[in-house]
N, C-alpha and C. Protein backbone atom coordinates (compact mmCIF):
# COMPACT_ATOMS: atom_id res chain seq x y z
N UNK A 1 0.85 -1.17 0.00
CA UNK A 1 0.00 0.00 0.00
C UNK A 1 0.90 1.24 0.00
N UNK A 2 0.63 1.92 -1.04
CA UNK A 2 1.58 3.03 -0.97
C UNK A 2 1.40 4.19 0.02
N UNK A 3 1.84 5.37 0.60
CA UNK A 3 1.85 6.62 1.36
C UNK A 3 0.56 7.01 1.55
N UNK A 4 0.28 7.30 0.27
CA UNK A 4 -1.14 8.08 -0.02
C UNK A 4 -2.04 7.45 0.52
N UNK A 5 -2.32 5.97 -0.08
CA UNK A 5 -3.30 5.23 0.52
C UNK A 5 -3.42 5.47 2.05
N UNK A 6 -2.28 4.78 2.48
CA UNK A 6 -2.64 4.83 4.24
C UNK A 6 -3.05 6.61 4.55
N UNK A 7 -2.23 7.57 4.24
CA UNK A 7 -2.34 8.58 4.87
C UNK A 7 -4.10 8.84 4.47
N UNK A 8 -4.52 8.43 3.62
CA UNK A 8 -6.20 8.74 3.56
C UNK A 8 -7.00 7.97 4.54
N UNK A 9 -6.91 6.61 4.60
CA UNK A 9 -7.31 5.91 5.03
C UNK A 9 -7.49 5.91 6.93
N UNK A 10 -6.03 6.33 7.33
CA UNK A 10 -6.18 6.67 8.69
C UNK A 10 -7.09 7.98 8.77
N UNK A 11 -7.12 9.33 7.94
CA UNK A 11 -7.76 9.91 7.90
C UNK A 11 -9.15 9.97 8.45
N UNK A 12 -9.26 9.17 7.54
CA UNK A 12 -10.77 8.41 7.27
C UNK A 12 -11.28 8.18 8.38
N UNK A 13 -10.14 7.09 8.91
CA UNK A 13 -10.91 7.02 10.53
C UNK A 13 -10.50 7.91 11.52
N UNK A 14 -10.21 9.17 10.99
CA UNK A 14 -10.24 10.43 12.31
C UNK A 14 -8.68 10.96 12.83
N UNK A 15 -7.38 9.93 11.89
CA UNK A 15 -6.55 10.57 12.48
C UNK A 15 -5.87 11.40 12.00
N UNK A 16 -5.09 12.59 13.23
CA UNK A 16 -4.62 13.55 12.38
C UNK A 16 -3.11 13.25 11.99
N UNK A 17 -2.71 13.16 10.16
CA UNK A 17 -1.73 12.74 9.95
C UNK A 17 -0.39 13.98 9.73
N UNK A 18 0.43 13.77 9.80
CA UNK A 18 1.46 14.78 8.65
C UNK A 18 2.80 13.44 8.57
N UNK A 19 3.12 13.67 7.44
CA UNK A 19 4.29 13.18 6.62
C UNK A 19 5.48 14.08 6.52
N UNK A 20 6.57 13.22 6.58
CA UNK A 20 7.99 14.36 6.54
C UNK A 20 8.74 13.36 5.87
N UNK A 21 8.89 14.02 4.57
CA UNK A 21 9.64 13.48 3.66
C UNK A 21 11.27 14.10 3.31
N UNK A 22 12.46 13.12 2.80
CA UNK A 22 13.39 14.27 2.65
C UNK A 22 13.18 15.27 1.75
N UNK A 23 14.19 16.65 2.20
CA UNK A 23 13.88 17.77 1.65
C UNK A 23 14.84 17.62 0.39
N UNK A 24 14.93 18.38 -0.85
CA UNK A 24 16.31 18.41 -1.78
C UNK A 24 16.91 18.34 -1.92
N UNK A 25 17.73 19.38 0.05
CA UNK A 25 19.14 19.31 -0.17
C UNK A 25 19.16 18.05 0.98
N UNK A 26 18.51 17.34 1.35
CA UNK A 26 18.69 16.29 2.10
C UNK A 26 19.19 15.25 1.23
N UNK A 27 18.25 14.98 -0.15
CA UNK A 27 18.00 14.01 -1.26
C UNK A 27 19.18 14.21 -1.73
N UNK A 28 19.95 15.26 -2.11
CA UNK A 28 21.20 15.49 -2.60
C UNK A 28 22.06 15.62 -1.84
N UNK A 29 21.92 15.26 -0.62
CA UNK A 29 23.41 15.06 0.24
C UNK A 29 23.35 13.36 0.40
N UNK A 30 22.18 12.20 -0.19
CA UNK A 30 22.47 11.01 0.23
C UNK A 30 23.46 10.92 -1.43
N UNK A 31 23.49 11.85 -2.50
CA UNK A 31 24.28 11.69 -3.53
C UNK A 31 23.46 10.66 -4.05
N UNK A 32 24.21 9.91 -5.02
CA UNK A 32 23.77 9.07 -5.98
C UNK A 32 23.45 7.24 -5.32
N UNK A 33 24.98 7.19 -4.60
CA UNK A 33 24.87 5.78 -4.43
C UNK A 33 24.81 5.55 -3.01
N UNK A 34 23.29 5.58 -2.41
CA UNK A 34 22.52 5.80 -1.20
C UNK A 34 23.32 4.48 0.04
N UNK A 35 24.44 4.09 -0.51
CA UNK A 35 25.12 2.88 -0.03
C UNK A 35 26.21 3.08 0.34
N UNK A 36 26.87 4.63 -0.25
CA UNK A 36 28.44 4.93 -0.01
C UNK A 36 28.49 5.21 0.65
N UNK A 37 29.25 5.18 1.93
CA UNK A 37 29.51 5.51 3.45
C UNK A 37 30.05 6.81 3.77
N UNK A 38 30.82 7.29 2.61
CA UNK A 38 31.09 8.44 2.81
C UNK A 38 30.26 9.39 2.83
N UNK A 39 28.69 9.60 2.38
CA UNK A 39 27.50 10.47 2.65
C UNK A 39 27.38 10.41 3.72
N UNK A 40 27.02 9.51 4.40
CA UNK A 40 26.30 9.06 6.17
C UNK A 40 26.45 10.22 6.71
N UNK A 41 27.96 11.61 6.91
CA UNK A 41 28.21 12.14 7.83
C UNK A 41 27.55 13.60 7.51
N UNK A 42 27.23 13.99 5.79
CA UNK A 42 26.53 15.13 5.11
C UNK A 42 24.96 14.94 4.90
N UNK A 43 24.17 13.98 5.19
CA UNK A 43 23.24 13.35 4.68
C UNK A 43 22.66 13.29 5.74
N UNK A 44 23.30 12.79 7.34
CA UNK A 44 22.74 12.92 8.52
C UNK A 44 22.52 14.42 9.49
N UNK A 45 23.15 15.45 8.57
CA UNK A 45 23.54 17.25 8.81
C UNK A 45 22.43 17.41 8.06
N UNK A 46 22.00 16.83 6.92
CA UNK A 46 20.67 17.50 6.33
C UNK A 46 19.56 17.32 7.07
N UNK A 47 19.58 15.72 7.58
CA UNK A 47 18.26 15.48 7.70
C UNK A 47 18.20 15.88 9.04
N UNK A 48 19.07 16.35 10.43
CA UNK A 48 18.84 16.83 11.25
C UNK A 48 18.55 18.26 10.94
N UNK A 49 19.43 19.34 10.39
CA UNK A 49 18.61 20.45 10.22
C UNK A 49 17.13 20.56 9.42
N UNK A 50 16.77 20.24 9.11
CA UNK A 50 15.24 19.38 7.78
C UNK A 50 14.53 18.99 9.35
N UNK A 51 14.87 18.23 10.18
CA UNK A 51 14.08 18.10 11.54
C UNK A 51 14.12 19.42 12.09
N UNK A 52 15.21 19.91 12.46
CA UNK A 52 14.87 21.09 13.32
C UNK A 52 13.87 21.80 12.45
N UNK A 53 13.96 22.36 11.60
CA UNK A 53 13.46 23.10 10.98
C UNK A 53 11.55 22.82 10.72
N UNK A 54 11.50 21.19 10.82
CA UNK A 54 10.12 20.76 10.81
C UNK A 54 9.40 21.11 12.26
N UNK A 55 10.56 20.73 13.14
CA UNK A 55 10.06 20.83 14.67
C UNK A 55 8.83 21.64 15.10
N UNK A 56 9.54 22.67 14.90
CA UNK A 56 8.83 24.36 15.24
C UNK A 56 7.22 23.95 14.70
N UNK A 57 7.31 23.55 13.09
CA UNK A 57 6.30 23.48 12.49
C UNK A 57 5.12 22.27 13.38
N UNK A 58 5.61 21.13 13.88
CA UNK A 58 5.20 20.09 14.02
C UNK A 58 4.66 20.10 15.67
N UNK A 59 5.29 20.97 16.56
CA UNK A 59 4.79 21.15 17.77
C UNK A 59 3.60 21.62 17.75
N UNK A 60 2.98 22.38 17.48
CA UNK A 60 1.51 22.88 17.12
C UNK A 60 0.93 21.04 16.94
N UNK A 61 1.05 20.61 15.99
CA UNK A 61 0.49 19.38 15.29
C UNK A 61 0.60 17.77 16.48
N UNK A 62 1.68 18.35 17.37
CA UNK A 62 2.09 16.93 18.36
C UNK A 62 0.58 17.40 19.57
N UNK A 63 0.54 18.41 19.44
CA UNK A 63 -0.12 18.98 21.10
C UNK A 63 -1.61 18.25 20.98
């Protein structure tokens, strides 16, 4: 079942969803070959600032 599906479906039955997907420069810091070890240390700097940055947004949405 793909994303969409479920995220409607829980809907459906009342819950409130949000999705956090990587951002661009997240997607382009895992580079090409999502396996090379040498990303892990630029790739894990994206997706923590990409969190902080959701945070703010997402506290309203946790409460």
């Amino acid at each position: 079942m793909d994303l969409a599906t479920q995220v409607e479906e829980l809907r459906a039955r009342g819950s409130k969803v949000e999705t956090a997907l990587p951002a661009s420069d997240s997607m382009e810091a895992f580079g090409v070959n999502m396996m090379d070890l040498a990303m892990r240390p630029p790739a894990a700097r994206a997706g923590y600032n990409q969190g902080m940055a959701l945070g703010e947004r997402l506290t309203g949405f946790w409460r």
